[in-house]
N, C-alpha and C. Protein backbone atom coordinates (compact mmCIF):
# COMPACT_ATOMS: atom_id res chain seq x y z
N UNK A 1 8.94 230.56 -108.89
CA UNK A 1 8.22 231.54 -108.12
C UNK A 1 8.39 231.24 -106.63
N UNK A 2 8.37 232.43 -105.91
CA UNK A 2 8.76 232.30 -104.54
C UNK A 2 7.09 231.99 -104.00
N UNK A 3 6.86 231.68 -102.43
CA UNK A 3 5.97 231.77 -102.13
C UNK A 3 4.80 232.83 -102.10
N UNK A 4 5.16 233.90 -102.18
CA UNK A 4 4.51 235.19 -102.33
C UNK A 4 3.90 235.13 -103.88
N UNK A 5 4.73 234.67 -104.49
CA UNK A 5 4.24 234.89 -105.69
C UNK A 5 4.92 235.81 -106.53
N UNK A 6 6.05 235.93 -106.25
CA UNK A 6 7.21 236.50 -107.21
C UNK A 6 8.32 236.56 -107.14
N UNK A 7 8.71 236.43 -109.00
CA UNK A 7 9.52 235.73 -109.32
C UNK A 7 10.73 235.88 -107.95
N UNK A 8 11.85 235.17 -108.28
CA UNK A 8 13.21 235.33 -107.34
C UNK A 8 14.08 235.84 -107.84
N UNK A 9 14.03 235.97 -108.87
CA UNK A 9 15.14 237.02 -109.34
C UNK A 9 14.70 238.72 -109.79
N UNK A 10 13.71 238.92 -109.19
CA UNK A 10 12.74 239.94 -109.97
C UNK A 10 14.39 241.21 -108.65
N UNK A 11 14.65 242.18 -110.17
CA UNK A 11 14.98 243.24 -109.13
C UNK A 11 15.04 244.33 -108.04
N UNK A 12 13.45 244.39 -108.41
CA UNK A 12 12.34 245.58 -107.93
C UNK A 12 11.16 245.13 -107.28
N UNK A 13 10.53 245.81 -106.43
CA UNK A 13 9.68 245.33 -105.79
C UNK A 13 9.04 246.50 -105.73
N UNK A 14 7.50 246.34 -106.10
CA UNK A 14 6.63 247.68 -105.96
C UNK A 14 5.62 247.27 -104.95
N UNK A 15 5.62 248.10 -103.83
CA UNK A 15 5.00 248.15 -102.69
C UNK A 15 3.62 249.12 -102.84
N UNK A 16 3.85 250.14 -103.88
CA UNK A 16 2.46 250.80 -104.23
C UNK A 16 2.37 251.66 -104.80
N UNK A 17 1.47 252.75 -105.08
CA UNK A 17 1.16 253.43 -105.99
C UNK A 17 0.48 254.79 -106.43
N UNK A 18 0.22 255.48 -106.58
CA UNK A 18 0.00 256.75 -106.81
C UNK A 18 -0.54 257.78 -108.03
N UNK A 19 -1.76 257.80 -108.46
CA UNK A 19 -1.97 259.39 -109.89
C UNK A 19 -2.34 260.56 -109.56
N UNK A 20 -1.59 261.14 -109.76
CA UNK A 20 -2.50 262.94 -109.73
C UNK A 20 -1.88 263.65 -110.87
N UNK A 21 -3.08 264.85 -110.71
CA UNK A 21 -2.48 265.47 -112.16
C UNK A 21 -1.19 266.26 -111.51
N UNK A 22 -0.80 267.49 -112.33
CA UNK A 22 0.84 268.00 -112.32
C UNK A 22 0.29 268.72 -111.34
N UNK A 23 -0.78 269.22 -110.60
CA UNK A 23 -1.03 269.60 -109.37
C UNK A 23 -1.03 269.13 -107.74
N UNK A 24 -0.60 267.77 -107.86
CA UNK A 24 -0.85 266.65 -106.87
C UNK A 24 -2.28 266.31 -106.48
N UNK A 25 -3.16 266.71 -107.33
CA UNK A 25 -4.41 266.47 -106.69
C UNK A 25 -4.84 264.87 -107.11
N UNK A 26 -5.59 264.06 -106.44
CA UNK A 26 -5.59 262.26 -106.88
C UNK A 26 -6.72 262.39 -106.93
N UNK A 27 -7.81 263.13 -107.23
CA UNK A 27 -9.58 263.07 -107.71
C UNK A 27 -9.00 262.16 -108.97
N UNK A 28 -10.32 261.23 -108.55
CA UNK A 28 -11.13 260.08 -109.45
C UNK A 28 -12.04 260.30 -109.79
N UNK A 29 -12.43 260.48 -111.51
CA UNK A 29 -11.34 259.58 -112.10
C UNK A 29 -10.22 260.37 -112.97
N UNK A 30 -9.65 259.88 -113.08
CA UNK A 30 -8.23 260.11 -113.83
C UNK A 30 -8.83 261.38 -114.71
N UNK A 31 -8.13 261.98 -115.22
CA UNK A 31 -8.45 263.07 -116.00
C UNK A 31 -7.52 263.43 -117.39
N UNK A 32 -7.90 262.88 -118.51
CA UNK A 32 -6.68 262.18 -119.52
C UNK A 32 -6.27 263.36 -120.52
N UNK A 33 -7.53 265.23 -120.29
CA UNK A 33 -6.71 266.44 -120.96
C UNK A 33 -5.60 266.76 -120.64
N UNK A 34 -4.88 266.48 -119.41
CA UNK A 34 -3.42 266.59 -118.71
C UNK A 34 -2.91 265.84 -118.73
N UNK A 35 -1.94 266.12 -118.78
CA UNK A 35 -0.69 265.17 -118.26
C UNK A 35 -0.41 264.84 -117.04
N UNK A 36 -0.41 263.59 -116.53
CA UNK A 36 -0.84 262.97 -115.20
C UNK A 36 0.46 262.55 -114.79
N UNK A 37 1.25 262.73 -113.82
CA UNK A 37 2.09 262.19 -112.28
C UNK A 37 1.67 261.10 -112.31
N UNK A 38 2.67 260.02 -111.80
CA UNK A 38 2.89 258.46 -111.26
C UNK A 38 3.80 258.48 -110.76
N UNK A 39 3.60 257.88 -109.07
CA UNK A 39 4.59 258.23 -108.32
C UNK A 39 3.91 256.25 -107.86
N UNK A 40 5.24 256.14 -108.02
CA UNK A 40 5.89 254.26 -107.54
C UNK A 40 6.59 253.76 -106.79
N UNK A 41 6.18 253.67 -105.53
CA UNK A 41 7.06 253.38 -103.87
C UNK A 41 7.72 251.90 -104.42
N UNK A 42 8.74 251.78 -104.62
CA UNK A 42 9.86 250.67 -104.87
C UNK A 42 11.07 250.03 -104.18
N UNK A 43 11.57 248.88 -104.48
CA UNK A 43 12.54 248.71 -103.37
C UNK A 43 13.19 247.89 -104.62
N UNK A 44 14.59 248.21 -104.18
CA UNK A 44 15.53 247.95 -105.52
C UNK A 44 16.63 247.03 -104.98
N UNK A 45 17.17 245.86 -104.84
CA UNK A 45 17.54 244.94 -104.62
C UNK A 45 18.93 244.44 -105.49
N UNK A 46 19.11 245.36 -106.49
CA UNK A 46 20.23 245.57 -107.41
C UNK A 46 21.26 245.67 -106.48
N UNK A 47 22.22 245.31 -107.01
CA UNK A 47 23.58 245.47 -106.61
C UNK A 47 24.22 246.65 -107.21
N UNK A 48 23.69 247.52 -108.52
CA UNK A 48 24.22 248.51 -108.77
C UNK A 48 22.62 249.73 -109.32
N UNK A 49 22.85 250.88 -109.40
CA UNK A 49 22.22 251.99 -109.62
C UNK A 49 21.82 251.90 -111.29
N UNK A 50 20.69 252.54 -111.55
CA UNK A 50 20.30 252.46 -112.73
C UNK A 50 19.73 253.68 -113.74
N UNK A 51 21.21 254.58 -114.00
CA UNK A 51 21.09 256.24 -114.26
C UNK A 51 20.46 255.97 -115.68
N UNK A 52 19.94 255.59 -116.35
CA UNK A 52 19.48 255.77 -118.08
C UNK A 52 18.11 254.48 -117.84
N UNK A 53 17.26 255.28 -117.79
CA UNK A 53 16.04 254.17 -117.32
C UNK A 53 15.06 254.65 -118.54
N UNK A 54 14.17 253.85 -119.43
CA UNK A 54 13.29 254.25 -120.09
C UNK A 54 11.79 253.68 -119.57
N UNK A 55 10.88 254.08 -120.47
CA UNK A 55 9.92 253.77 -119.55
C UNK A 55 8.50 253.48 -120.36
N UNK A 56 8.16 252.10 -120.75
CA UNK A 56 7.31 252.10 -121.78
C UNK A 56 5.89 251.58 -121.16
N UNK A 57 4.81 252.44 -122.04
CA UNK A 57 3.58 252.53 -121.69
C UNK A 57 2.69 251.80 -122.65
N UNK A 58 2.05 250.96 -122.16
CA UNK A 58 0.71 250.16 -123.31
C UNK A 58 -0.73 250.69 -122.90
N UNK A 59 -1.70 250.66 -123.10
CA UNK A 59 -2.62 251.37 -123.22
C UNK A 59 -3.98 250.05 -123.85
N UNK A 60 -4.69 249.89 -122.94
CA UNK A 60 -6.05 248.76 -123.20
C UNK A 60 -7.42 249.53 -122.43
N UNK A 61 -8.23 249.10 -123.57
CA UNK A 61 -9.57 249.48 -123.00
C UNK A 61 -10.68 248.32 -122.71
N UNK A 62 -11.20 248.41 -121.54
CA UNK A 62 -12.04 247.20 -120.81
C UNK A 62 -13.06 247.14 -122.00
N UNK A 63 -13.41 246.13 -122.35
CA UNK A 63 -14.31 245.84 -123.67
C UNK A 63 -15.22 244.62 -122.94
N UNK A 64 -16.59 244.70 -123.35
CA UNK A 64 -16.93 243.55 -123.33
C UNK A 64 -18.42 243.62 -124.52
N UNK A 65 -18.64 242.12 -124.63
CA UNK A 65 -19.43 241.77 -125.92
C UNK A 65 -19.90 240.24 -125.97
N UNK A 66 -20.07 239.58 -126.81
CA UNK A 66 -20.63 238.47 -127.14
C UNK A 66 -19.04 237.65 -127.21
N UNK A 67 -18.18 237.90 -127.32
CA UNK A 67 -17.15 237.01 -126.45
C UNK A 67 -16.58 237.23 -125.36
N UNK A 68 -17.33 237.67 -124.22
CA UNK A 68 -16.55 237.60 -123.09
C UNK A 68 -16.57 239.28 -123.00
N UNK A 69 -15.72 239.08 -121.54
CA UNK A 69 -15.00 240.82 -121.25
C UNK A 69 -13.42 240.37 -120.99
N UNK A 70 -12.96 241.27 -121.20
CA UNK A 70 -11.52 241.58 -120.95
C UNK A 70 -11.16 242.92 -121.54
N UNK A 71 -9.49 242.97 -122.03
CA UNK A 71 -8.97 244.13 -121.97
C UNK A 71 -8.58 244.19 -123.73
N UNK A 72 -8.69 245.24 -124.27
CA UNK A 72 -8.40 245.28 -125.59
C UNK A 72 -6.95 246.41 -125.64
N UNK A 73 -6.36 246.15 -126.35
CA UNK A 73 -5.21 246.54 -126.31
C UNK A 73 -5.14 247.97 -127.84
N UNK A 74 -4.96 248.84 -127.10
CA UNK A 74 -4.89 249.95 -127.76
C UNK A 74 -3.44 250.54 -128.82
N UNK A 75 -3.30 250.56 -129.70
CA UNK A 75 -1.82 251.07 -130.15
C UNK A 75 -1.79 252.93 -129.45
N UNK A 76 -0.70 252.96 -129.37
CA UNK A 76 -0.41 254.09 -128.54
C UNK A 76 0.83 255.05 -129.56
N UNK A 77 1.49 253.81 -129.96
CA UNK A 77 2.44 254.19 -131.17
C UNK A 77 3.59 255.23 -130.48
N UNK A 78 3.78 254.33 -129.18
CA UNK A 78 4.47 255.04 -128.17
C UNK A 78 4.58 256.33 -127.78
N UNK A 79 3.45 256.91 -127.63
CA UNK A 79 3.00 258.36 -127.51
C UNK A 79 3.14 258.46 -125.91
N UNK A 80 2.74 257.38 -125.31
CA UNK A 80 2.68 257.49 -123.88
C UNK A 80 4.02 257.25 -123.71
N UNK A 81 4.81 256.52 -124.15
CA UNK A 81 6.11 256.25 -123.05
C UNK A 81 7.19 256.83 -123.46
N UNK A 82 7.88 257.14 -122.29
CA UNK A 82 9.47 258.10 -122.39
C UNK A 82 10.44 257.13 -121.73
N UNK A 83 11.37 256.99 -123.16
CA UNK A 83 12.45 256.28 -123.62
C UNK A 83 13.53 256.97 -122.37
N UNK A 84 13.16 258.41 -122.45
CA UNK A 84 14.45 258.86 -121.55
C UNK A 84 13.81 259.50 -120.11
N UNK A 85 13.48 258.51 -119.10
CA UNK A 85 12.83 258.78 -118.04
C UNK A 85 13.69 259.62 -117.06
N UNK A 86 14.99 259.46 -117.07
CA UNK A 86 15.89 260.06 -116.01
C UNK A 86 16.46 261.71 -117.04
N UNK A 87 16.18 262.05 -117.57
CA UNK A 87 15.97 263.43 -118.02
C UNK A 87 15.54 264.11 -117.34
N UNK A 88 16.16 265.47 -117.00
CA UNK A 88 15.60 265.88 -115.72
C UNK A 88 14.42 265.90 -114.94
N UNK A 89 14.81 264.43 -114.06
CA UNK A 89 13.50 263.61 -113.83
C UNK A 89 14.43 263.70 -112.27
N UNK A 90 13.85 264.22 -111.11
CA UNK A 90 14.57 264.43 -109.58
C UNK A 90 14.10 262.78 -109.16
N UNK A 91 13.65 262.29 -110.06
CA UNK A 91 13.33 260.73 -108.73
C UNK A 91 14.99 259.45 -109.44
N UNK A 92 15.02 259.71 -110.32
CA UNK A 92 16.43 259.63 -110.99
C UNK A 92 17.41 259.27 -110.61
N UNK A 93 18.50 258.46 -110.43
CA UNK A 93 18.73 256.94 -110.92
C UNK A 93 17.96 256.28 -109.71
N UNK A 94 17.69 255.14 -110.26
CA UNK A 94 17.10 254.04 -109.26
C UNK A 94 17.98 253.44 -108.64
N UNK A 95 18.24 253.70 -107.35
CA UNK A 95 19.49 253.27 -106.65
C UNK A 95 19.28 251.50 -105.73
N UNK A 96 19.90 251.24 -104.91
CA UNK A 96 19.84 250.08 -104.11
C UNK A 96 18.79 250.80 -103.02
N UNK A 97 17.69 249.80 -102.88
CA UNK A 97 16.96 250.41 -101.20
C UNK A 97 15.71 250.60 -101.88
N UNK A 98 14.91 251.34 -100.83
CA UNK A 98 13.29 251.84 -101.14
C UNK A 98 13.59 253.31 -101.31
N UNK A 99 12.14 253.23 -102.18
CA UNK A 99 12.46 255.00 -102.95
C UNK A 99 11.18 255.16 -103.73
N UNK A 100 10.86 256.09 -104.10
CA UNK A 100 9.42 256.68 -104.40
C UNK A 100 10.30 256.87 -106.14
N UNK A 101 9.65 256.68 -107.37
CA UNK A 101 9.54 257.09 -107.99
C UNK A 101 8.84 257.65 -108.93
N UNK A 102 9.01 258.71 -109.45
CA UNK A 102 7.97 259.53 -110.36
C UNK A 102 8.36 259.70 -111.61
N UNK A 103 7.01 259.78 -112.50
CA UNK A 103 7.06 259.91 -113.83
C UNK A 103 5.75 260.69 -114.24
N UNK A 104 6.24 261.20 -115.47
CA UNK A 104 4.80 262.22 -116.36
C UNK A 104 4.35 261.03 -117.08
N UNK A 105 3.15 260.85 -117.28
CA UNK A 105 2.74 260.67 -118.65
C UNK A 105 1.67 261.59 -119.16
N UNK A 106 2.03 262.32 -120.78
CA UNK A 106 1.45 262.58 -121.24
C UNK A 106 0.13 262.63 -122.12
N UNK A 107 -0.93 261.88 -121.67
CA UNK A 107 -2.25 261.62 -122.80
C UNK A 107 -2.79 262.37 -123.94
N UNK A 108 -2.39 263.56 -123.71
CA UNK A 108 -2.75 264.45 -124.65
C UNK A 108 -2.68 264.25 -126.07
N UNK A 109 -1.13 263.80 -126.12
CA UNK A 109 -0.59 263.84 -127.29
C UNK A 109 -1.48 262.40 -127.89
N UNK A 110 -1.66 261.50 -127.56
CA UNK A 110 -2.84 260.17 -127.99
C UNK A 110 -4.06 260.86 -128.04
N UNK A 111 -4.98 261.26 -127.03
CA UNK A 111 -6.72 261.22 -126.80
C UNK A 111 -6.21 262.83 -127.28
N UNK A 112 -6.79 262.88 -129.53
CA UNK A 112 -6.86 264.11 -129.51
C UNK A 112 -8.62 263.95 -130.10
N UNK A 113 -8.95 264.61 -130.79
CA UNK A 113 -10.15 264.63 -131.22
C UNK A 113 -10.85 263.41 -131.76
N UNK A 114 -10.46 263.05 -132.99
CA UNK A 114 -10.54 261.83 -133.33
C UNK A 114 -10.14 260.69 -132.47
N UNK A 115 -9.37 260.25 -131.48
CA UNK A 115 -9.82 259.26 -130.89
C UNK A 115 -10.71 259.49 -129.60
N UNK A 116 -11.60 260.76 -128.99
CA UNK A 116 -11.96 261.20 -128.48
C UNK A 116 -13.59 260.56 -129.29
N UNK A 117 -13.27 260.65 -130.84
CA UNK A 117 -14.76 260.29 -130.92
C UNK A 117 -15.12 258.76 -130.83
N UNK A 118 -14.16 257.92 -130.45
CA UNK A 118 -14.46 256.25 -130.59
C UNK A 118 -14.13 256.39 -129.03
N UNK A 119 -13.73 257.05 -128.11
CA UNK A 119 -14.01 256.33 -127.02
C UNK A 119 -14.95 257.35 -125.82
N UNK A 120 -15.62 256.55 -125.04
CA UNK A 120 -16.34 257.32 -124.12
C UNK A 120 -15.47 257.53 -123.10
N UNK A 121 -16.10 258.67 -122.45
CA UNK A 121 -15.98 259.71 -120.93
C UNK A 121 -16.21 258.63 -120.17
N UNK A 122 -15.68 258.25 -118.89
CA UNK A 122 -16.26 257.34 -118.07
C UNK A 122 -15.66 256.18 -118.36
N UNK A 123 -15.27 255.90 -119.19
CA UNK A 123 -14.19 254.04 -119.57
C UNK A 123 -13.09 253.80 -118.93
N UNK A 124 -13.20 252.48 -118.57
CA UNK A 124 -12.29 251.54 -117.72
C UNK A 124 -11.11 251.82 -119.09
N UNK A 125 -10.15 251.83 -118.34
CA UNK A 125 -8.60 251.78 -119.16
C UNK A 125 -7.93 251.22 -118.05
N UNK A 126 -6.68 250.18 -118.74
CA UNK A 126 -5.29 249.89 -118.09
C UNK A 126 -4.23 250.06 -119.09
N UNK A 127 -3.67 250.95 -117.70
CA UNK A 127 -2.13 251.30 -118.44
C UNK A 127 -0.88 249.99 -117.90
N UNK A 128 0.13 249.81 -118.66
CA UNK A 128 0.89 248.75 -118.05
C UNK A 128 2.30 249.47 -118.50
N UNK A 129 2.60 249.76 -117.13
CA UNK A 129 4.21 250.54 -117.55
C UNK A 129 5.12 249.74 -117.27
N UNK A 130 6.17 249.78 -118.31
CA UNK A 130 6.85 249.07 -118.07
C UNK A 130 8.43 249.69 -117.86
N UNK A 131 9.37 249.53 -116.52
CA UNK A 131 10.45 250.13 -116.23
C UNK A 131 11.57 249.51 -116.99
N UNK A 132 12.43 249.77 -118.29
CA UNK A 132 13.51 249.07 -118.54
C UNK A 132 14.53 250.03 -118.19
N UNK A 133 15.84 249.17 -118.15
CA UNK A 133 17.61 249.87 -118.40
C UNK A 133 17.34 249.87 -119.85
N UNK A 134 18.03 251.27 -120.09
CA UNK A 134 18.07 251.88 -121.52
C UNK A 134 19.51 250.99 -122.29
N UNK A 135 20.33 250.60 -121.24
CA UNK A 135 21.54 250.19 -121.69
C UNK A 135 21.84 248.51 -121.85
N UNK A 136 20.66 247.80 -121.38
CA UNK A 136 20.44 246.79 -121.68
C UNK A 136 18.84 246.14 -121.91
N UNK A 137 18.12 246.96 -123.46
CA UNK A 137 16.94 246.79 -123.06
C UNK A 137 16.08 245.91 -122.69
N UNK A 138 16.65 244.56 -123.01
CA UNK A 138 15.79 243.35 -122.66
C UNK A 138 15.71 243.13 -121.32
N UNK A 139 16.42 244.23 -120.23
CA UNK A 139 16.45 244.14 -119.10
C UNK A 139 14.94 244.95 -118.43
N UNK A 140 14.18 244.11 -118.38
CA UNK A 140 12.95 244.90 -117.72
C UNK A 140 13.23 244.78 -115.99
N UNK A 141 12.95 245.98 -115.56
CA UNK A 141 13.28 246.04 -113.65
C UNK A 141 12.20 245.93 -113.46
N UNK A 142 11.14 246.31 -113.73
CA UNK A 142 9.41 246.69 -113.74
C UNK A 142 8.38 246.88 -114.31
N UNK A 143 7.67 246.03 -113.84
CA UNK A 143 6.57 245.65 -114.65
C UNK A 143 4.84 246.41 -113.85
N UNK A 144 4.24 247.32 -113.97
CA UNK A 144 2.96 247.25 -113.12
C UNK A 144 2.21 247.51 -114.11
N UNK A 145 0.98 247.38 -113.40
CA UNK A 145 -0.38 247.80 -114.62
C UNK A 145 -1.36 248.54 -113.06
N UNK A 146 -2.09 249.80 -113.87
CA UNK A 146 -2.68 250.97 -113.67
C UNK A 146 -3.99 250.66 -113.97
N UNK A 147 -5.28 250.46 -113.07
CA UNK A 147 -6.24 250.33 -114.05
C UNK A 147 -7.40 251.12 -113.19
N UNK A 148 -8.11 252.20 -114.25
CA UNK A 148 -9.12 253.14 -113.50
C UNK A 148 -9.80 254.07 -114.69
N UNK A 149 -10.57 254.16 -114.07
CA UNK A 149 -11.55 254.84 -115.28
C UNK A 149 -11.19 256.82 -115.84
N UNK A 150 -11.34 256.82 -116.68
CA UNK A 150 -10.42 258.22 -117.01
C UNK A 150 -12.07 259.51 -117.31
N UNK A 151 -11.12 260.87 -117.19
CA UNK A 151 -12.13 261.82 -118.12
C UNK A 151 -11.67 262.37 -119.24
N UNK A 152 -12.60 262.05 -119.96
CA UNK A 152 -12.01 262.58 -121.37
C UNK A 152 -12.60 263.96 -121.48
């Protein structure tokens, strides 16, 4: 680890961050009947461009109880994440340099009725997206985690 606190070979660097729904609007809190925008100010340090990017999503809910608090980890059964992020996706390939990128995620298709009845309106959730190359998947570029309270 570098002094900052990350790694030295890391390829990407995320400087910050961004949700609104498909309207650009960023009212808090999150609003999980739509499908929500993520837009990720990045700086890419690669020596080459990265046109086939997938993009996987985990899903935890802030829990706490008689052991502690932390984060409980939700199956999602990959409902949230898109394998094929650069599909006509305009933020698309991740080139060398700084660059804003954007992505949908869809909640809908997860928070339908039935899991609507085990979780409350108002709950802490973290999402942790994760940026891989489709063409070498053990190649993760990016790693962040999302954490804010949603409306169901």
């Amino acid at each position: 680890m570098s002094r900052s606190g990350v790694a030295r070979n890391t390829l990407v660097t995320l400087h910050g961050g961004a949700i609104t729904n498909m309207n650009g609007d960023d009212r808090y809190p999150v609003n999980f009947e739509k499908p929500i925008r993520v837009f990720l100010d990045v700086t890419s340090v690669a020596p080459r461009r990265y046109d086939n990017l997938g993009l996987e999503v985990s899903l935890y809910k802030r829990s706490t109880g008689w052991f502690g608090c932390g984060w409980m980890f939700l199956p999602s059964f990959g409902m949230l994440s898109n394998y094929e992020m650069c599909a006509d996706n305009p933020s698309c390939p991740l080139s060398p340099g700084r660059q804003v990128l954007e992505f949908t995620i869809d909640p809908t298709r997860l928070f339908t009725r039935l899991f609507r009845m085990i979780h409350y309106d108002m709950s802490a959730y973290q999402l942790v997206v994760r940026l891989r190359d489709n063409r070498d998947p053990f190649n993760e570029l990016l790693c962040a985690t999302i954490q804010t309270r949603i409306h169901l």
